[in-house]
C-alpha atoms as a PDB file:
ATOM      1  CA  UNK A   1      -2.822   7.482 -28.699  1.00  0.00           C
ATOM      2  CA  UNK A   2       0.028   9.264 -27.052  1.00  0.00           C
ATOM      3  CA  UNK A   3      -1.577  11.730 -25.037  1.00  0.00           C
ATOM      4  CA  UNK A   4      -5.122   9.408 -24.569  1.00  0.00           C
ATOM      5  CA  UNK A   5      -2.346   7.305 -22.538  1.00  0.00           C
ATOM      6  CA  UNK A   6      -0.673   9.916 -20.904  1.00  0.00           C
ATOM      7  CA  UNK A   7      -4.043  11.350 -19.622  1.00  0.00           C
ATOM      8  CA  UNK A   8      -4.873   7.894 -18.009  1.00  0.00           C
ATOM      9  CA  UNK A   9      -2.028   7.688 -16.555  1.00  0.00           C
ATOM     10  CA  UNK A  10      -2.390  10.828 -15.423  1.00  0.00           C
ATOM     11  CA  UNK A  11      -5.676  10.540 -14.101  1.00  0.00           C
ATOM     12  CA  UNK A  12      -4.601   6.528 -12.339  1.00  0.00           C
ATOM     13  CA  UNK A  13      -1.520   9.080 -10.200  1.00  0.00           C
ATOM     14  CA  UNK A  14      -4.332  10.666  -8.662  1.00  0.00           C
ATOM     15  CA  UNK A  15      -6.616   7.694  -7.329  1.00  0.00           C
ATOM     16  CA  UNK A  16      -4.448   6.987  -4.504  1.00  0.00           C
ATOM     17  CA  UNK A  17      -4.764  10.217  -2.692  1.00  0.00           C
ATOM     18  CA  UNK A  18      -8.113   9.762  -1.783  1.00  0.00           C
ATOM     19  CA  UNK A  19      -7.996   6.348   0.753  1.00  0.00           C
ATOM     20  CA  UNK A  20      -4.148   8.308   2.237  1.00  0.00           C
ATOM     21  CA  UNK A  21      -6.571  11.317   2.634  1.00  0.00           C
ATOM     22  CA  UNK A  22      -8.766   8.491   4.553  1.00  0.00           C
ATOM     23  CA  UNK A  23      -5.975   6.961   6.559  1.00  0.00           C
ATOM     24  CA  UNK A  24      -4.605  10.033   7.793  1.00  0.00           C
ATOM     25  CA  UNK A  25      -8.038  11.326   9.231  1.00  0.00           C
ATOM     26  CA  UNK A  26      -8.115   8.266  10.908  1.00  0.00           C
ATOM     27  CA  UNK A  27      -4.884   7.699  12.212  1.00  0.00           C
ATOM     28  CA  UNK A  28      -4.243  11.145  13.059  1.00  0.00           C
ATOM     29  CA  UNK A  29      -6.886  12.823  13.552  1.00  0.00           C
ATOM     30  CA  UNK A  30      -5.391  15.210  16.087  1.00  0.00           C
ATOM     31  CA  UNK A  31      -2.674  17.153  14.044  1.00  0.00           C
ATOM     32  CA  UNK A  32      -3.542  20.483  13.308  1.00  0.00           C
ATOM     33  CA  UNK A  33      -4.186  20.980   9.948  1.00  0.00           C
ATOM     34  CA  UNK A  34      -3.952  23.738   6.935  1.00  0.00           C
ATOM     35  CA  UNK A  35      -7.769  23.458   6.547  1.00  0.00           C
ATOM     36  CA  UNK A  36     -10.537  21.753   7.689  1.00  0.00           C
ATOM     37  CA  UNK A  37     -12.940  19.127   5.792  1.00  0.00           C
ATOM     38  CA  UNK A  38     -16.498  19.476   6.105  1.00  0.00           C
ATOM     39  CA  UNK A  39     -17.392  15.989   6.538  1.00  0.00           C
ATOM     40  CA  UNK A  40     -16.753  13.340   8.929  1.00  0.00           C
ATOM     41  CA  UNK A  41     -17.683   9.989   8.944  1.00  0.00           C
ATOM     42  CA  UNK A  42     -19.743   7.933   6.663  1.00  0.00           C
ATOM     43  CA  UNK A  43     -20.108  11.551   4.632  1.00  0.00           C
ATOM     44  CA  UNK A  44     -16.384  11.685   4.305  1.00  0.00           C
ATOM     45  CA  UNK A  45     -15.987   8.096   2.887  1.00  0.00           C
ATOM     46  CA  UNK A  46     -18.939   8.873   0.483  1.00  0.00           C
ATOM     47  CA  UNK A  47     -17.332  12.485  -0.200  1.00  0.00           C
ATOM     48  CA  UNK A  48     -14.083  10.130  -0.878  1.00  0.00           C
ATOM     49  CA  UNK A  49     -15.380   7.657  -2.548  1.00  0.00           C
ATOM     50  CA  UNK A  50     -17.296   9.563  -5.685  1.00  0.00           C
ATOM     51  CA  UNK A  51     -14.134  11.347  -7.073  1.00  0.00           C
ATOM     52  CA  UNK A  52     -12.563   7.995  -6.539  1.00  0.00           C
ATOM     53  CA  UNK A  53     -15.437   6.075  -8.488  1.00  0.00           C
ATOM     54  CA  UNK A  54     -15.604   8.966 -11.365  1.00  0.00           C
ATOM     55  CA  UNK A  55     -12.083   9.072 -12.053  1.00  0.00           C
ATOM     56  CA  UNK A  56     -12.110   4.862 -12.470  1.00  0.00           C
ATOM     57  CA  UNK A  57     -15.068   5.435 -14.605  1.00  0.00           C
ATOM     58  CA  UNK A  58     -13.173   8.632 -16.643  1.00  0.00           C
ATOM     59  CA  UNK A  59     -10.330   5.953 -17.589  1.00  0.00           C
ATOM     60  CA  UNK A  60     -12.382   2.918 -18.469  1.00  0.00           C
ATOM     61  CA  UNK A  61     -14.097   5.146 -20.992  1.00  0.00           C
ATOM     62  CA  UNK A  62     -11.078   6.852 -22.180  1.00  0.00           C
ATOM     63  CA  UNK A  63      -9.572   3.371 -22.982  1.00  0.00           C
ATOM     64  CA  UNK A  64     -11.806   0.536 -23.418  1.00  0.00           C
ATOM     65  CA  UNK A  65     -13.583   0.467 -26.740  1.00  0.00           C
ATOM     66  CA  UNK A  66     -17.438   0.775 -25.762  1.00  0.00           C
ATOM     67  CA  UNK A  67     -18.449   0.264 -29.809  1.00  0.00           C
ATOM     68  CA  UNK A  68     -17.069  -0.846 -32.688  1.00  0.00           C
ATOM     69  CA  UNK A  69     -16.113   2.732 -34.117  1.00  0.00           C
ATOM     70  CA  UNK A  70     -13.961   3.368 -30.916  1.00  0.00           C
ATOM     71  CA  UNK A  71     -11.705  -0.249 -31.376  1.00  0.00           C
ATOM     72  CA  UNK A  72      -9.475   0.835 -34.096  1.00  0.00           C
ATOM     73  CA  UNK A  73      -8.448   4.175 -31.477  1.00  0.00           C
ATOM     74  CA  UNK A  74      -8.847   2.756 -28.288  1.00  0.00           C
ATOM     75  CA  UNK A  75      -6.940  -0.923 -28.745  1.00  0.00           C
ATOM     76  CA  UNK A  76      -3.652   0.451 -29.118  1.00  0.00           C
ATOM     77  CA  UNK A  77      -4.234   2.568 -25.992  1.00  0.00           C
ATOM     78  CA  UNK A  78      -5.900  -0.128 -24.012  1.00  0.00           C
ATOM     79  CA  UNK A  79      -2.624  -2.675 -24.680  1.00  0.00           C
ATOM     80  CA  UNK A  80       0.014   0.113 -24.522  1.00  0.00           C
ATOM     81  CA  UNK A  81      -1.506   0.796 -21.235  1.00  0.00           C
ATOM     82  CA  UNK A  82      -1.588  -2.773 -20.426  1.00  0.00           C
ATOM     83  CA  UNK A  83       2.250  -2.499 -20.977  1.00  0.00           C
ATOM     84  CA  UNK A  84       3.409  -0.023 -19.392  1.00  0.00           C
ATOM     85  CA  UNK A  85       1.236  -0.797 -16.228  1.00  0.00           C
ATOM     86  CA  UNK A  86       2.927  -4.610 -16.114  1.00  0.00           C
ATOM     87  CA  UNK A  87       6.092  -2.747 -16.823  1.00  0.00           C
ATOM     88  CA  UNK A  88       5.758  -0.581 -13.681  1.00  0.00           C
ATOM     89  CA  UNK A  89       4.917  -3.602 -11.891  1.00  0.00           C
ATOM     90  CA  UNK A  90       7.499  -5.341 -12.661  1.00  0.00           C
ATOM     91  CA  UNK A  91      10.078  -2.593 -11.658  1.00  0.00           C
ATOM     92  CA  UNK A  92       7.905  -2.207  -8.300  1.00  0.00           C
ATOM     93  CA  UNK A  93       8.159  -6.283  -7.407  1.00  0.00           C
ATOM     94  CA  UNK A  94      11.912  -6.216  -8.791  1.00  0.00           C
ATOM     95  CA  UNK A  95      12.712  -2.709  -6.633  1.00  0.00           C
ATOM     96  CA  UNK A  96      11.324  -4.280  -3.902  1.00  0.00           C
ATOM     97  CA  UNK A  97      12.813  -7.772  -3.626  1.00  0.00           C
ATOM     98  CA  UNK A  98      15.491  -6.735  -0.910  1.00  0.00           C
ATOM     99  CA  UNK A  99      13.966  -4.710   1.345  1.00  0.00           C
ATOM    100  CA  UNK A 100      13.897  -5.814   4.583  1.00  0.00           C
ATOM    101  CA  UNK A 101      10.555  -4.549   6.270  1.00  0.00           C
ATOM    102  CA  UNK A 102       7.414  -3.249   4.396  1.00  0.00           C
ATOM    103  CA  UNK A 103       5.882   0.532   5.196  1.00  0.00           C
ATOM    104  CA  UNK A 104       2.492  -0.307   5.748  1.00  0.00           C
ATOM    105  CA  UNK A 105       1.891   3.748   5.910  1.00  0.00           C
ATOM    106  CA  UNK A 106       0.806   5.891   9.078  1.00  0.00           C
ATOM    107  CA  UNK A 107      -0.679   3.487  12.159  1.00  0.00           C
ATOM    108  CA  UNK A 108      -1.853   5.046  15.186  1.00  0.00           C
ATOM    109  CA  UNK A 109       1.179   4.071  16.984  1.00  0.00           C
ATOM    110  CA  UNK A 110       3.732   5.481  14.402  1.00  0.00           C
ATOM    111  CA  UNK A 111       1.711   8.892  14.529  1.00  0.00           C
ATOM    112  CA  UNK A 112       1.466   8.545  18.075  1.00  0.00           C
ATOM    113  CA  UNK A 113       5.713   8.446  17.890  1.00  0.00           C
ATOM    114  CA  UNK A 114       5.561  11.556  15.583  1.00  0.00           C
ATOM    115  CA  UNK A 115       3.233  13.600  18.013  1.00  0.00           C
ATOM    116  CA  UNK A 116       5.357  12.917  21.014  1.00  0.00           C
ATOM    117  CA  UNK A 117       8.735  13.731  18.900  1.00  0.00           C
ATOM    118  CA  UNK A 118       7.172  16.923  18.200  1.00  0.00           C
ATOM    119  CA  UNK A 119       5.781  17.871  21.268  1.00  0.00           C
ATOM    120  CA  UNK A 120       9.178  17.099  22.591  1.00  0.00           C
ATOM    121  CA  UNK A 121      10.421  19.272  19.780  1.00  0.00           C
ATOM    122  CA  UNK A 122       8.224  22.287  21.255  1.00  0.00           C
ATOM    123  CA  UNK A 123       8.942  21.508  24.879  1.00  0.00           C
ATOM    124  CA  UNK A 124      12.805  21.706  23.619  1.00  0.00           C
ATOM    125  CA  UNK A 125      12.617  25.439  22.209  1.00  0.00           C
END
């Protein structure tokens, strides 16, 4: 049950890299990059969106009992995950509760800001 939870929670860490992957072709599309991605597009979001879609898929399987034989192995996942995801919550609402302003991630006029402070950075050399 251990490592069946582990692995989903594993496998939950990496769902949010695909839409920053998203935002950051869109917001900054101009920054040179380590490599390039084939697709552009409608293509990328697809290309984006199927890893996205399998790995939801890989952790309702892992932990919600799709027949009877699976309950007795999967229920004590499926609540211990339940746990520790409120859990997390929790400590993200409580963590949160005096911050001032929210990051709402990389707009086009914050990477705008980070181009020119690094082009000004360059000019500065």
């Amino acid at each position: 049950m251990l490592f069946g939870t582990s692995v989903v929670f594993l496998l939950l860490t990496y769902i949010p890299m695909f839409p920053a992957f998203l935002n950051l072709r869109e917001n900054d599309p101009d920054r040179e990059r380590v490599f390039r991605f084939p697709f552009e597009g409608a293509l990328m979001k697809v290309a984006l969106a199927v890893p996205c879609i399998e790995l939801v898929l890989t952790i309702v399987a892992t932990v919600v009992p799709l027949s009877e034989a699976e309950i007795a192995d999967k229920v004590p996942m499926l609540i211990g995950f339940i746990v520790l995801l409120l859990i997390g919550e929790v400590v993200r609402i409580v963590s949160a509760r005096d911050r001032k302003e929210e990051y709402r991630g990389l707009t086009p006029k914050l990477a705008a800001a980070r181009l020119a402070a690094e082009a000004e950075e360059v000019d500065g050399e």
